[in-house]
N, C-alpha and C. Protein backbone atom coordinates (compact mmCIF):
# COMPACT_ATOMS: atom_id res chain seq x y z
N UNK A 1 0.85 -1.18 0.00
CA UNK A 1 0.00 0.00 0.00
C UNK A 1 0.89 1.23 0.00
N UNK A 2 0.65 2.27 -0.90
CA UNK A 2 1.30 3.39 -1.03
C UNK A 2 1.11 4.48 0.42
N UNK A 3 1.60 5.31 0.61
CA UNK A 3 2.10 6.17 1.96
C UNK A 3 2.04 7.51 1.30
N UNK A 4 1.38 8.29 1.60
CA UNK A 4 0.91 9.80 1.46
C UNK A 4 1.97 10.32 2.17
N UNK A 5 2.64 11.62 1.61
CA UNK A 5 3.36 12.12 2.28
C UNK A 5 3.00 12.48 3.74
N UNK A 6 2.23 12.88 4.12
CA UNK A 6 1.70 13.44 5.43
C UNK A 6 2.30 11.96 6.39
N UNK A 7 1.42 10.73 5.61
CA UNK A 7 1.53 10.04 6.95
C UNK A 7 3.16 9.58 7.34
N UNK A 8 3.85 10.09 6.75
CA UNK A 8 5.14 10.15 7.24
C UNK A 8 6.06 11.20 8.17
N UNK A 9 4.70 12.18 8.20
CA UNK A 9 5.51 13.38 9.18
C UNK A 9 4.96 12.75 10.88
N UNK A 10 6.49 13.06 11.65
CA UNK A 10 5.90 12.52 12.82
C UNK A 10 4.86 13.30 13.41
N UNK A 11 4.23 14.62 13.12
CA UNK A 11 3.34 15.07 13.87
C UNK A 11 2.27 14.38 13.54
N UNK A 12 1.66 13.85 12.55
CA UNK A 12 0.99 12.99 11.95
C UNK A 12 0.82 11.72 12.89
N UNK A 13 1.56 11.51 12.93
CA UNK A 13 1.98 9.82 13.55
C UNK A 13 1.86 9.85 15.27
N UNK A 14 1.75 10.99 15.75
CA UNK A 14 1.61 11.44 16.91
C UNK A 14 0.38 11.79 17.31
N UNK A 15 0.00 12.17 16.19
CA UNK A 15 -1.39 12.53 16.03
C UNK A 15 -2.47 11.70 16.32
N UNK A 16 -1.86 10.91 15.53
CA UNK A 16 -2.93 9.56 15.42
C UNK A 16 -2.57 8.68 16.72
N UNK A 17 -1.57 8.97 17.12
CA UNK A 17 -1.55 7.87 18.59
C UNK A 17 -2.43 8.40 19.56
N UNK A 18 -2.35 9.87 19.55
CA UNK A 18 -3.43 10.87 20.54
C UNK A 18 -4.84 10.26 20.28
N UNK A 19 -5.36 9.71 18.84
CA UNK A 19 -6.49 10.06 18.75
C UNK A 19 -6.79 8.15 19.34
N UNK A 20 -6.24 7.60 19.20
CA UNK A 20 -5.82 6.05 19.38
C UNK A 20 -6.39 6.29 21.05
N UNK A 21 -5.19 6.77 21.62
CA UNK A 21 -5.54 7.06 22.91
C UNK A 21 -6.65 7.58 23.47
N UNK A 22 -6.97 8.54 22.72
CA UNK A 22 -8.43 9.38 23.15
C UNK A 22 -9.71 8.40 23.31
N UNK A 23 -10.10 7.79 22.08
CA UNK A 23 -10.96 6.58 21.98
C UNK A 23 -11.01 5.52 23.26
N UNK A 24 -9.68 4.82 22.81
CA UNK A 24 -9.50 4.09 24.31
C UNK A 24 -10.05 4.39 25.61
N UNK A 25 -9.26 5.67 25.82
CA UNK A 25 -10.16 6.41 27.55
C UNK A 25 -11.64 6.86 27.31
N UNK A 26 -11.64 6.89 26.01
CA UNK A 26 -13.56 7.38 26.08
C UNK A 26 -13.93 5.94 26.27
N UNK A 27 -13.90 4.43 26.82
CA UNK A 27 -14.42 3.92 26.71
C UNK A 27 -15.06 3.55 27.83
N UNK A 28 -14.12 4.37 29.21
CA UNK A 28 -14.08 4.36 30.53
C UNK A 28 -15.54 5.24 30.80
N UNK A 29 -15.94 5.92 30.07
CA UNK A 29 -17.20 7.04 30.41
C UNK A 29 -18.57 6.15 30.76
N UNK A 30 -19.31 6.99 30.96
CA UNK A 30 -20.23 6.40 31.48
C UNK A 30 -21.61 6.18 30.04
N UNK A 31 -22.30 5.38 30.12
CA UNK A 31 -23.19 5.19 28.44
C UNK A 31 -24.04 6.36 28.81
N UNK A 32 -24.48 7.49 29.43
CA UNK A 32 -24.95 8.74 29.12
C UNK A 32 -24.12 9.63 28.39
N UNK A 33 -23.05 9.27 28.49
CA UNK A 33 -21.96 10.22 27.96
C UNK A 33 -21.71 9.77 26.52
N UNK A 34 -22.27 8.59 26.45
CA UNK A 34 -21.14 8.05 24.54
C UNK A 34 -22.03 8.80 23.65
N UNK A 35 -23.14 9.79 23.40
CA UNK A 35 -23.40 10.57 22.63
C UNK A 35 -23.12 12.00 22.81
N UNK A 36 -22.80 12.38 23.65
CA UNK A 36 -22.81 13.82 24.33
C UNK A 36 -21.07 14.19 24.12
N UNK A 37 -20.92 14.35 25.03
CA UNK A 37 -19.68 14.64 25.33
C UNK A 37 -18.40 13.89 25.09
N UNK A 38 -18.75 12.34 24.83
CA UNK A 38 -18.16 11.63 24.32
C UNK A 38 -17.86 11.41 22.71
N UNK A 39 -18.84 11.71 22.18
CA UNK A 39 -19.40 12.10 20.65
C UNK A 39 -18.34 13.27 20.11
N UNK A 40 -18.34 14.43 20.99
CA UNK A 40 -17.72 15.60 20.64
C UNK A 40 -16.28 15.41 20.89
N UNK A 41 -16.03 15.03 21.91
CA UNK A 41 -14.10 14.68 22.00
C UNK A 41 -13.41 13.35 21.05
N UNK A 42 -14.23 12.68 20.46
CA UNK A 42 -14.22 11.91 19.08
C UNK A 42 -13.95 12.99 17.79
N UNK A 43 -14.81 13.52 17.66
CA UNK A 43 -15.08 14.28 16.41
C UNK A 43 -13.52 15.25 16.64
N UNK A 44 -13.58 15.88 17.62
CA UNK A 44 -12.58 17.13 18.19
C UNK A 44 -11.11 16.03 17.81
N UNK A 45 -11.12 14.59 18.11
CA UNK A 45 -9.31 14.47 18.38
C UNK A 45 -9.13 13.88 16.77
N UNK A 46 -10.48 13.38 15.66
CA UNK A 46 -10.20 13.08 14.75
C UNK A 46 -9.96 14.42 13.39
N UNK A 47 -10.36 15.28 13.83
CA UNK A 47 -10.36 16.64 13.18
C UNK A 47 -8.92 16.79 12.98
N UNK A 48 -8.10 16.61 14.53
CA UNK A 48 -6.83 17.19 14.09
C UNK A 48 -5.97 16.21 13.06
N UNK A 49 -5.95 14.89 13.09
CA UNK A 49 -5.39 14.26 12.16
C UNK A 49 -5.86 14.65 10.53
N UNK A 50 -7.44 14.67 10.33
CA UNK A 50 -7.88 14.76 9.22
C UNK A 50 -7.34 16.47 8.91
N UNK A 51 -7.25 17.37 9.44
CA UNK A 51 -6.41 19.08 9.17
C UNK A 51 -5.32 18.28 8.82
N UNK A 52 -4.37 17.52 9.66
CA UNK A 52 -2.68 17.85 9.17
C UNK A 52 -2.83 17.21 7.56
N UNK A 53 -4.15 16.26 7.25
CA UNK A 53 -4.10 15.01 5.91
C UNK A 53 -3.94 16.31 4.88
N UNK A 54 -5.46 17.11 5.91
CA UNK A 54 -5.87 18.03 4.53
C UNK A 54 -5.03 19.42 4.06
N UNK A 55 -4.28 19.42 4.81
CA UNK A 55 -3.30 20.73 4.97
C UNK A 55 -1.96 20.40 4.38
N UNK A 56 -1.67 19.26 4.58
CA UNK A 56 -0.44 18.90 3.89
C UNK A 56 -0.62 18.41 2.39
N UNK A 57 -1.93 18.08 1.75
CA UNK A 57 -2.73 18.13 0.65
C UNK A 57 -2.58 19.28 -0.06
N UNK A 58 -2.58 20.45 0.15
CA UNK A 58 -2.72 21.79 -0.26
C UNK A 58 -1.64 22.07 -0.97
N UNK A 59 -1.94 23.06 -1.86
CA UNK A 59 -0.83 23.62 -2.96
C UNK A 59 0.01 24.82 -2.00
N UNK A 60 -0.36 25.67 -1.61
CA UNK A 60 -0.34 26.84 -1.10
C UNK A 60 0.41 26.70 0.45
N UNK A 61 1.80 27.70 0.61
CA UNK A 61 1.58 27.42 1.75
C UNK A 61 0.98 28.39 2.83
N UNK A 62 0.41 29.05 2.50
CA UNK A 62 -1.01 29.65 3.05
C UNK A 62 -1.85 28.91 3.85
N UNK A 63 -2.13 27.95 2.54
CA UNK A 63 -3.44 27.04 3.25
C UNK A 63 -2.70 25.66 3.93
N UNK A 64 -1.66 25.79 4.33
CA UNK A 64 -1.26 24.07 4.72
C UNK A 64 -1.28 24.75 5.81
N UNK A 65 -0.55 25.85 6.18
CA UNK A 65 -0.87 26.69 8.02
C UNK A 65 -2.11 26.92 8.21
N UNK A 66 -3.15 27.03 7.03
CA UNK A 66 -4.30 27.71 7.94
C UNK A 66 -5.04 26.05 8.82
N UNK A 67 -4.69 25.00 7.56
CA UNK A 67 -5.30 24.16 7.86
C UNK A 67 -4.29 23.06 9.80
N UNK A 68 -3.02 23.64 9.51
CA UNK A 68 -2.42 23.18 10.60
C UNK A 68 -3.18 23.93 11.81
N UNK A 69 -3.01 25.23 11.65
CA UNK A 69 -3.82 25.87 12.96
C UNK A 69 -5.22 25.52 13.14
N UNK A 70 -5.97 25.39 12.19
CA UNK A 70 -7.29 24.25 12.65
C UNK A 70 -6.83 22.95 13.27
N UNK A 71 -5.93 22.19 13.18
CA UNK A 71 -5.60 20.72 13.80
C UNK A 71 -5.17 21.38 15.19
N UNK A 72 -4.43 22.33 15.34
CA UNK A 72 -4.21 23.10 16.71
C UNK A 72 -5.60 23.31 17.24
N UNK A 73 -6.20 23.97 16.64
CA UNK A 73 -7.31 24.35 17.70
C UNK A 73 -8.11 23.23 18.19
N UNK A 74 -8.01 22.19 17.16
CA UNK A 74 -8.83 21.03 17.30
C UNK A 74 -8.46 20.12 19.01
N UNK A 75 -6.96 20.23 18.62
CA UNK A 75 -6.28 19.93 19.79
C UNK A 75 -6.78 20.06 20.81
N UNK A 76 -6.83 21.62 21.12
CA UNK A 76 -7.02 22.51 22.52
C UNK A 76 -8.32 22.19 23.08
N UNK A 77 -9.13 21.53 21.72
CA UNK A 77 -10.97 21.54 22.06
C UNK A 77 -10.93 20.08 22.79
N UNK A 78 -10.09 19.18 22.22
CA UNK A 78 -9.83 17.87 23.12
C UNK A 78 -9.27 18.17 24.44
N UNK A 79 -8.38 19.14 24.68
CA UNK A 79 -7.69 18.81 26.22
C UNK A 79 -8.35 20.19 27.03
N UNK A 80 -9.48 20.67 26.23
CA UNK A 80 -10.61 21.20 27.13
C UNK A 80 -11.46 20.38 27.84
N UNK A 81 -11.94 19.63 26.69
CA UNK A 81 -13.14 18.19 27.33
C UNK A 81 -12.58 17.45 27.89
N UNK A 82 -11.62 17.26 27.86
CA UNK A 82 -10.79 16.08 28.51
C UNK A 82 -10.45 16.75 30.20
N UNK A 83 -10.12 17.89 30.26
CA UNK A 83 -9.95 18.80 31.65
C UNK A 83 -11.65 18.70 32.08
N UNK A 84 -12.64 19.17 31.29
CA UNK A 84 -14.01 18.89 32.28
C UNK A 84 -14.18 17.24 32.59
N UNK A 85 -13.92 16.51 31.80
CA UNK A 85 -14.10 15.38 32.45
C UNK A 85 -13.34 14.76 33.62
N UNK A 86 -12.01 15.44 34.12
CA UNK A 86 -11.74 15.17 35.33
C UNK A 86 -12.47 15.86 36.33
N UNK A 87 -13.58 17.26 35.74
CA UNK A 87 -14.06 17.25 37.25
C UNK A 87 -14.93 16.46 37.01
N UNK A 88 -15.49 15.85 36.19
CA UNK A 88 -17.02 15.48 36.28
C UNK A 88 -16.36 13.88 36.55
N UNK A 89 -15.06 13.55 36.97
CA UNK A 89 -14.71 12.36 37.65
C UNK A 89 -14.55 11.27 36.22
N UNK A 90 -15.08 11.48 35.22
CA UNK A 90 -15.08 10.47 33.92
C UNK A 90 -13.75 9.89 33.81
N UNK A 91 -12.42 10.62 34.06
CA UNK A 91 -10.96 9.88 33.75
C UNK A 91 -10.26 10.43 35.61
N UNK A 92 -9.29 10.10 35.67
CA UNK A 92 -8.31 10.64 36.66
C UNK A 92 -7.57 11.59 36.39
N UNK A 93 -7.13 12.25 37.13
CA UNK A 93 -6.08 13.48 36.78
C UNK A 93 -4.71 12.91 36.41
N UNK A 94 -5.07 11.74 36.64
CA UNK A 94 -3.05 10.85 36.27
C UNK A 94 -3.82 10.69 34.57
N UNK A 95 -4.49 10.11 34.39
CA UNK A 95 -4.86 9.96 32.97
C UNK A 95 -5.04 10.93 32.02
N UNK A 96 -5.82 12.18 32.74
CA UNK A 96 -5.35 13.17 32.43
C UNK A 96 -4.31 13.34 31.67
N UNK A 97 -3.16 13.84 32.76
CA UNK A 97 -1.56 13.95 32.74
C UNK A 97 -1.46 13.11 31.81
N UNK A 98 -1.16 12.22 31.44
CA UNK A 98 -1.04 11.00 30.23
C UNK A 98 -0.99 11.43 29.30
N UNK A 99 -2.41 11.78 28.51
CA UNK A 99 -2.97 11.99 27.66
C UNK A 99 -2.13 13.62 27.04
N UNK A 100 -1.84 14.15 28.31
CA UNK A 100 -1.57 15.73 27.98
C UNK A 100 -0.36 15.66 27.37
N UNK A 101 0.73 15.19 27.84
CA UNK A 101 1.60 15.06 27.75
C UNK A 101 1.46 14.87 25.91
N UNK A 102 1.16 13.93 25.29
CA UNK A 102 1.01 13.47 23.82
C UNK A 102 0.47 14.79 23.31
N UNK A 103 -0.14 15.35 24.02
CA UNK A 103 -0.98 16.83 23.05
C UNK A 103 -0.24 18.03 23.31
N UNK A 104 0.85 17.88 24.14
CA UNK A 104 1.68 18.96 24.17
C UNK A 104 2.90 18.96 23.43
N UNK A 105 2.98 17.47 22.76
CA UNK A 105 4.46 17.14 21.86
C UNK A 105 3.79 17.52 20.58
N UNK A 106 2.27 16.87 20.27
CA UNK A 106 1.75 17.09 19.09
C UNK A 106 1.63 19.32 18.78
N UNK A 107 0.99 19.78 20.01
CA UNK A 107 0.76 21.05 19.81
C UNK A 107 2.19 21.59 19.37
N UNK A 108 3.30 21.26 19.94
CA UNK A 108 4.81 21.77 19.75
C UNK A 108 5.05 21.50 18.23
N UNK A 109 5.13 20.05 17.87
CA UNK A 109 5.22 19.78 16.35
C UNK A 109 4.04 20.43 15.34
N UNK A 110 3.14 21.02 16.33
CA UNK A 110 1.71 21.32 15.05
C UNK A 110 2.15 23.08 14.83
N UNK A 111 2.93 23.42 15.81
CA UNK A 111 3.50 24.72 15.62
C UNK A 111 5.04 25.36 15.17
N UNK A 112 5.43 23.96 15.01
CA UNK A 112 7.10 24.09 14.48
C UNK A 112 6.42 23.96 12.97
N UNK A 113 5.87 22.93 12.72
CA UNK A 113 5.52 22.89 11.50
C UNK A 113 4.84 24.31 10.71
N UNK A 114 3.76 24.60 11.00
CA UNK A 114 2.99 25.93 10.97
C UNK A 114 4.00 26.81 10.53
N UNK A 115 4.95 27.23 11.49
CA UNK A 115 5.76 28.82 11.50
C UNK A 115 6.82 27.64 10.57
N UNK A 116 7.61 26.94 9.83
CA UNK A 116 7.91 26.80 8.54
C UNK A 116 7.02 27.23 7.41
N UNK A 117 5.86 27.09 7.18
CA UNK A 117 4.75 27.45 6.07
C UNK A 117 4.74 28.80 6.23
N UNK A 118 4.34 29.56 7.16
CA UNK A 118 4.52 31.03 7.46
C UNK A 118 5.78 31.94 7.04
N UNK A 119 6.91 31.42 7.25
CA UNK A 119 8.03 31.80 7.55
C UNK A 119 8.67 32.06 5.70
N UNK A 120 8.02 31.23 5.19
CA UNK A 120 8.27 31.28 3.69
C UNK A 120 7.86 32.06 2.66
N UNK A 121 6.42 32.53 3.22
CA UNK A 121 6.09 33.81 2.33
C UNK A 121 6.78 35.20 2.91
């Protein structure tokens, strides 16, 4: 099977372990939650992989940052929900921590990458 450039950048590959991970701990929630709030931190951690696909797709490097800073924000919207669900008790604050850790290597690589595309015009 052929390999898209993207899925060879490690932010990519990091990406997708976050979202690997994310799933996993959503499984710990409670079944009021697997449409709600669980639904939305799905959608939120698969966004950022599908931005870096669709951004690194792009002709322009205009649009490969605009679309990286959408996978950023996408980010931030996961380790928002992911922070209310430790108060609302759904994960632990160690799992938490876990999880953060992967979204703070990915946010670092989703912004080294970014300010290269920027940096060129």
């Amino acid at each position: 099977m052929n390999e898209y450039s993207y899925q060879t950048l490690n932010v990519y590959k990091d990406a997708k372990a976050l979202v690997i991970d994310v799933y996993r701990l959503l499984k710990l929630y409670p079944a009021e939650e697997r449409y709600a709030l669980c639904d939305q931190i799905r959608r939120a951690a698969i966004s950022i992989t599908s931005n870096i696909a669709e951004g690194m797709s792009r002709y322009s490097d205009k649009e490969k940052a605009h679309f990286l800073e959408i996978a950023y924000a996408s980010m931030m919207e996961v380790d928002s929900q992911l922070d209310i669900s430790v108060d609302l008790e759904y994960i632990t604050q160690d799992q938490f921590a876990n999880i953060r850790e992967t979204i703070n290597t990915v946010g670092k690589q989703l912004s080294a990458l970014r300010a290269k595309y920027i940096t060129k015009n």
